[in-house]
N, C-alpha and C. Protein backbone atom coordinates (compact mmCIF):
# COMPACT_ATOMS: atom_id res chain seq x y z
N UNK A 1 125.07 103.85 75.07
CA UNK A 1 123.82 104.07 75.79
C UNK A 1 122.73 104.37 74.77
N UNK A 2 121.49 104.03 75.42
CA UNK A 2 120.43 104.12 74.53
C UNK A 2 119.89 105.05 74.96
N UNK A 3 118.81 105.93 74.30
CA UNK A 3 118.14 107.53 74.51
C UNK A 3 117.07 106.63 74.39
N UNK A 4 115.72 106.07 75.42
CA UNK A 4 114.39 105.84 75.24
C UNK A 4 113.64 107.18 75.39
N UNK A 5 111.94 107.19 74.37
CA UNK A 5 111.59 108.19 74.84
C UNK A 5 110.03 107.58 75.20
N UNK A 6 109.64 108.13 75.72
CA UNK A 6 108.47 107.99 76.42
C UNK A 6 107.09 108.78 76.18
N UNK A 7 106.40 108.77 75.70
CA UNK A 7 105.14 109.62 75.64
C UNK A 7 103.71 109.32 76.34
N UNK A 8 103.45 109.78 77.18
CA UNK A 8 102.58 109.66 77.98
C UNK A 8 101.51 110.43 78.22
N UNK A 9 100.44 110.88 78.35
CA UNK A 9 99.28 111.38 78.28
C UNK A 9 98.00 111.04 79.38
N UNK A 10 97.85 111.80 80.31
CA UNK A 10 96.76 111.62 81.13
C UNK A 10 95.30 112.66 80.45
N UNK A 11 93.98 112.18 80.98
CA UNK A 11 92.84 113.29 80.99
C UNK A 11 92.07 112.93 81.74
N UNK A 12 91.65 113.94 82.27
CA UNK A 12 90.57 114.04 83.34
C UNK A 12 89.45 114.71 83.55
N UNK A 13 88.44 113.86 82.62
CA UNK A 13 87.20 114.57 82.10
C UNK A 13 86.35 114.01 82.73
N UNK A 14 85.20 114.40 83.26
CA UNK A 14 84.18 114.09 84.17
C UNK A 14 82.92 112.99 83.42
N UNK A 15 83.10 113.25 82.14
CA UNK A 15 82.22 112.41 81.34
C UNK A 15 82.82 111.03 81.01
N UNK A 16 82.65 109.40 81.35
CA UNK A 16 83.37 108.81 80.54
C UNK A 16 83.50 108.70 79.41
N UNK A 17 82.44 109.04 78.50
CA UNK A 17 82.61 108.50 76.85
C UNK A 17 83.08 110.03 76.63
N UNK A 18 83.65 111.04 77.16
CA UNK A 18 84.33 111.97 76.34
C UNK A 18 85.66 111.72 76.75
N UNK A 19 85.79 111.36 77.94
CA UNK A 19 87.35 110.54 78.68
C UNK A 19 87.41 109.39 77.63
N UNK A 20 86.91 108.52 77.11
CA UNK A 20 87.43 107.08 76.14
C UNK A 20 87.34 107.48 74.62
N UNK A 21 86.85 108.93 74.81
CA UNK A 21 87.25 109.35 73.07
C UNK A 21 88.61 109.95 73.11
N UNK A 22 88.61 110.73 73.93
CA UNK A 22 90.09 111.51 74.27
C UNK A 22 91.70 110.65 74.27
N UNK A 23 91.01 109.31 74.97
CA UNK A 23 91.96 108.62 75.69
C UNK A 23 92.33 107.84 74.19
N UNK A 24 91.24 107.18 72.78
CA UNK A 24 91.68 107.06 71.54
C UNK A 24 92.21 107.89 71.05
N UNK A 25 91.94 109.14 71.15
CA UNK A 25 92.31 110.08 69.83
C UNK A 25 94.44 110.26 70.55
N UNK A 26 94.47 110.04 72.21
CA UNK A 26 95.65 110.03 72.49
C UNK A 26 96.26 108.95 71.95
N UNK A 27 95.33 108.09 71.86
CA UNK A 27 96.65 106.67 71.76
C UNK A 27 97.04 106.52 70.59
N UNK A 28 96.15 107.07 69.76
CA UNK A 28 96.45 107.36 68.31
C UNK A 28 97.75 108.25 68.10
N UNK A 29 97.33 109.47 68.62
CA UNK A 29 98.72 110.26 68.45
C UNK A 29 99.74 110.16 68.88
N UNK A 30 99.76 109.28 70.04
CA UNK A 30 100.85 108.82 70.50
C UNK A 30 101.58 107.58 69.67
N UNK A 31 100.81 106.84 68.90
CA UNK A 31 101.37 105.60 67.98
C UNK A 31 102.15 106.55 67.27
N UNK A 32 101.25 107.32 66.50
CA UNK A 32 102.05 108.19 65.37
C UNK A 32 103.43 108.96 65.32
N UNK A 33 103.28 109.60 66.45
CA UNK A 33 104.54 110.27 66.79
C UNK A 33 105.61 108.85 66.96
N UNK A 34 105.35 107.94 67.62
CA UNK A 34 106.12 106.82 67.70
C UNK A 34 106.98 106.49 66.94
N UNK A 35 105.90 106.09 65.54
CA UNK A 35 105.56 105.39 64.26
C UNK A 35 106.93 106.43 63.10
N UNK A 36 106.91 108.14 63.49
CA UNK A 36 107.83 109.07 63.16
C UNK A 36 109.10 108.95 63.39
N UNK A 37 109.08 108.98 64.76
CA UNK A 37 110.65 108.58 65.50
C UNK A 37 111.32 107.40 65.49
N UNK A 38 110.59 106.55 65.43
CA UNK A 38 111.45 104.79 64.90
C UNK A 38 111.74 105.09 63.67
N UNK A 39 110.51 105.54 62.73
CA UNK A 39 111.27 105.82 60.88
C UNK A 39 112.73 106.52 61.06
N UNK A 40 112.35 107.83 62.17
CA UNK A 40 113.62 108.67 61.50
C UNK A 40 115.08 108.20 62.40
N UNK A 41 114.68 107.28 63.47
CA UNK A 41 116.18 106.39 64.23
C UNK A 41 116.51 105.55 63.40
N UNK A 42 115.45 104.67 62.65
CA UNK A 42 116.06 103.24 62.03
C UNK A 42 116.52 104.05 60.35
N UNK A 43 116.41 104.96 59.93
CA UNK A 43 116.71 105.55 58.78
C UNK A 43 118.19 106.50 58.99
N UNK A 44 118.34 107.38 59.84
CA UNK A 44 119.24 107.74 59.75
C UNK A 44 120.86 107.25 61.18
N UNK A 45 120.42 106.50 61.73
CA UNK A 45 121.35 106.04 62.72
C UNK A 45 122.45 104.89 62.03
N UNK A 46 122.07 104.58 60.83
CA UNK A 46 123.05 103.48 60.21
C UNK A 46 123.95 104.71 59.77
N UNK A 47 123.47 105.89 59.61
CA UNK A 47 124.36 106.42 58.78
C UNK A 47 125.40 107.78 59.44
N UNK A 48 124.61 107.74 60.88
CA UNK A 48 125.23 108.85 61.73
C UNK A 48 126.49 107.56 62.14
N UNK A 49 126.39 106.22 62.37
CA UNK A 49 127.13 105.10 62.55
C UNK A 49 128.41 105.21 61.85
N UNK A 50 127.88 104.90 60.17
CA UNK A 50 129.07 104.85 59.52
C UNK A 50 129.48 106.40 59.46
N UNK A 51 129.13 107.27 60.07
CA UNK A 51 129.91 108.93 59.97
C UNK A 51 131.36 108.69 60.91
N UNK A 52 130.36 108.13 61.76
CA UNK A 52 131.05 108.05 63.53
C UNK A 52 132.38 107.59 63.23
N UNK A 53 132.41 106.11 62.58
CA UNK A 53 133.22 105.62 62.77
C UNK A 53 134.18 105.79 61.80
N UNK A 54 133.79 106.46 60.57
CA UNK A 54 135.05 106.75 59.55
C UNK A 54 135.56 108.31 60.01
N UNK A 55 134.84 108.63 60.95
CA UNK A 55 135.73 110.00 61.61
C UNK A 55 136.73 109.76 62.73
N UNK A 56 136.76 108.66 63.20
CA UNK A 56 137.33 108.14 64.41
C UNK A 56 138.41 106.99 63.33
N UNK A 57 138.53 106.65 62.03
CA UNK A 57 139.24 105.84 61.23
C UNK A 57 138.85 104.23 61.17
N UNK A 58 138.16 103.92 61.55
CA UNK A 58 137.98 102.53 62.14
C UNK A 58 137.64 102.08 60.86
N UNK A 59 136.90 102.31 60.11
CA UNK A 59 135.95 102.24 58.48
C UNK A 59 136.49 103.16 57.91
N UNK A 60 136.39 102.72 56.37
CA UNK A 60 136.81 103.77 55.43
C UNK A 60 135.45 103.93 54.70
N UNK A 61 134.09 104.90 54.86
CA UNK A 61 133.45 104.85 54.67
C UNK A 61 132.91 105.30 53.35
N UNK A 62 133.59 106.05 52.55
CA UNK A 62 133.66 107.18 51.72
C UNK A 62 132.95 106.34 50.08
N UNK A 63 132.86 104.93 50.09
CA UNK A 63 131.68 104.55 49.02
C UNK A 63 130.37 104.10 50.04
N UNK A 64 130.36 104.28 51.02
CA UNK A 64 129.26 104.05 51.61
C UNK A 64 128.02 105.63 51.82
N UNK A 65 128.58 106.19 51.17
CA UNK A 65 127.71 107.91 51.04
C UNK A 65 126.80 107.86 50.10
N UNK A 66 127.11 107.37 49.13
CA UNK A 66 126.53 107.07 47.92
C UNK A 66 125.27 106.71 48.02
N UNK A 67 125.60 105.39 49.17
CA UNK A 67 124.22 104.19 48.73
C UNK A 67 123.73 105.20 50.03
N UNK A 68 123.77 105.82 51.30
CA UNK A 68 123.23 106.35 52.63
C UNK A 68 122.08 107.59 51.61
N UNK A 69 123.03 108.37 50.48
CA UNK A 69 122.22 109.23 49.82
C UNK A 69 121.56 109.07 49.11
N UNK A 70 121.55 108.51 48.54
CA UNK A 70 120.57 107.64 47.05
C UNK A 70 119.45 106.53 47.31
N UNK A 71 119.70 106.21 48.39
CA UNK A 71 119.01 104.81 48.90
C UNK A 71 118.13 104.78 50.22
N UNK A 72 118.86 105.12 51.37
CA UNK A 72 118.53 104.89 52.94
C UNK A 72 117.88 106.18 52.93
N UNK A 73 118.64 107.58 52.72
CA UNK A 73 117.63 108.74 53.35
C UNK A 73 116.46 109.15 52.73
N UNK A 74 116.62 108.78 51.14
CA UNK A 74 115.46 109.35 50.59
C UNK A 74 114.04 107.94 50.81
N UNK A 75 114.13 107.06 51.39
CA UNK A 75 113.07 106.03 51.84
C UNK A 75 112.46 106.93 53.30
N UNK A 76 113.22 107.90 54.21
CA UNK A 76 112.67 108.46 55.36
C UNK A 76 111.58 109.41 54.65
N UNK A 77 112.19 110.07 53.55
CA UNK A 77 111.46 111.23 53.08
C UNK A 77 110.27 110.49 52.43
N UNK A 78 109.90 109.37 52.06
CA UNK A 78 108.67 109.12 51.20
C UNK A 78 107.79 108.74 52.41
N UNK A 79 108.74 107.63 53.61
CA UNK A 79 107.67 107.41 54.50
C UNK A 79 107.22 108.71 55.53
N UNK A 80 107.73 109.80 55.37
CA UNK A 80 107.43 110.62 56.16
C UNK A 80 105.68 111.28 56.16
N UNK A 81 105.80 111.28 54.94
CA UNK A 81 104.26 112.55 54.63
C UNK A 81 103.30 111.63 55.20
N UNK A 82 103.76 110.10 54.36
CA UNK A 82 102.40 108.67 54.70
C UNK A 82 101.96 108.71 55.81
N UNK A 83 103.63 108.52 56.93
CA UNK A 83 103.23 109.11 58.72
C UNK A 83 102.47 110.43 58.67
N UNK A 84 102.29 111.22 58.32
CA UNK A 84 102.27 112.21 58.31
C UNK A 84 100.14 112.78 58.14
N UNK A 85 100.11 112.38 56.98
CA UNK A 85 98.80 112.48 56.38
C UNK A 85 97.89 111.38 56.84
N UNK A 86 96.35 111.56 57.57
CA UNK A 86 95.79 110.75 58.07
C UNK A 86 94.86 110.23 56.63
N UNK A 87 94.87 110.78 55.81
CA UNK A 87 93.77 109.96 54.52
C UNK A 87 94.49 108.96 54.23
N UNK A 88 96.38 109.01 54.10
CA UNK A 88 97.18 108.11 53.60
C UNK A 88 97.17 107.37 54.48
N UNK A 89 97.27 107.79 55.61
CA UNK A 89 97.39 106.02 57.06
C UNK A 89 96.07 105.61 56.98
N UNK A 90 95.06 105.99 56.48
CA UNK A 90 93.68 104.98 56.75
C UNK A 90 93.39 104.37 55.07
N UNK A 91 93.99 104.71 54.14
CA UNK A 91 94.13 103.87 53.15
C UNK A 91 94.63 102.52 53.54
N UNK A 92 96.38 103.06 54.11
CA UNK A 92 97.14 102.08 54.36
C UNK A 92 96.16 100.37 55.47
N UNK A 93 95.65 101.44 56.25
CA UNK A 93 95.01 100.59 57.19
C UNK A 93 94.42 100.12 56.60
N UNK A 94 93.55 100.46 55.76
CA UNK A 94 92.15 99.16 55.09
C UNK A 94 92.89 98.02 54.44
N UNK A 95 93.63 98.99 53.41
CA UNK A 95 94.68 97.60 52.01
C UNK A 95 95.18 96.43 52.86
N UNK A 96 95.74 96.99 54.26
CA UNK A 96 96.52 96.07 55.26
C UNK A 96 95.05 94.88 55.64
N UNK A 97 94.37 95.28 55.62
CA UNK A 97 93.29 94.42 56.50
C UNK A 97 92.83 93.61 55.69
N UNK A 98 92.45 94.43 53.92
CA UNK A 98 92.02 93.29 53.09
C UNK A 98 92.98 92.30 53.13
N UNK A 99 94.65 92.51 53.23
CA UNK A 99 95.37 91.53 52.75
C UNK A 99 95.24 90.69 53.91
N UNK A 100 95.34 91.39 54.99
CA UNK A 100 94.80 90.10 56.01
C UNK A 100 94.08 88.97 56.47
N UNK A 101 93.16 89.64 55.73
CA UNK A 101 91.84 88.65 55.57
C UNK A 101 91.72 87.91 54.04
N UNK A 102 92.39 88.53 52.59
CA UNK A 102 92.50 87.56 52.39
C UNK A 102 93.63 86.21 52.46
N UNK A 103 94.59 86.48 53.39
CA UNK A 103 95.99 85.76 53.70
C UNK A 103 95.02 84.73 54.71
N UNK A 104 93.92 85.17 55.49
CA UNK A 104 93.63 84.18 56.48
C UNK A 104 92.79 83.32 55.36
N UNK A 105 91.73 83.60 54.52
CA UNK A 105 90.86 83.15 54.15
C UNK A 105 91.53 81.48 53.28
N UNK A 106 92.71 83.01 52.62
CA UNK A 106 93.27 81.57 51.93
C UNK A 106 94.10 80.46 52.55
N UNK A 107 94.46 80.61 53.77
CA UNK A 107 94.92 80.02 54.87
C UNK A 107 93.99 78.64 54.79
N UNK A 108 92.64 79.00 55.72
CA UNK A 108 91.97 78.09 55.74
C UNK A 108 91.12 77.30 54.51
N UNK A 109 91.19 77.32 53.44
CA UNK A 109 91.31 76.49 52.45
C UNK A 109 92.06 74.93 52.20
């Protein structure tokens, strides 16, 4: 079975443009938190996996610790702060856009 989670957010402000700032600054935080919880499922669920199953015998997992410690968990910990810090996600956002635009530009050439 799968655990979905859901985040949802209503407001009910009498002004609209303070209701459509509110309603960004939610959808924002709601990406983010998202953006957290997919990092930390798709980072550590390969490895609660191979726990699972070399405790139950099925896998003999015991060189697979190595690469889960050295490799897979410490990639959660670098993308964490990036999620984390809004100067670092609006860097990220611009660099992403130049490359976008220049991937289209050079496209149409």
């Amino acid at each position: 079975k799968v655990l979905l989670v859901s985040i949802r957010s209503s407001s009910s402000f009498s002004q609209g443009g303070v209701a459509a700032v509110a309603r960004r600054r939610n959808n924002r935080l709601q990406r983010k938190i998202t953006m957290i919880i997919a990092t930390d499922f798709f980072c550590w669920i390969p490895f609660i996996l191979t726990s699972f199953l070399h405790t139950i015998h099925v896998i003999d997992a015991s060189p697979s610790y190595g690469l889960f410690s050295i490799v897979i968990l410490p990639i959660n910990s670098v993308i964490n702060p990036i999620l984390y810090d809004e100067y670092l996600v609006k860097i990220f956002r611009t660099r992403a856009k130049r490359i976008s635009l220049l991937k289209r530009s050079e496209a149409r050439r």
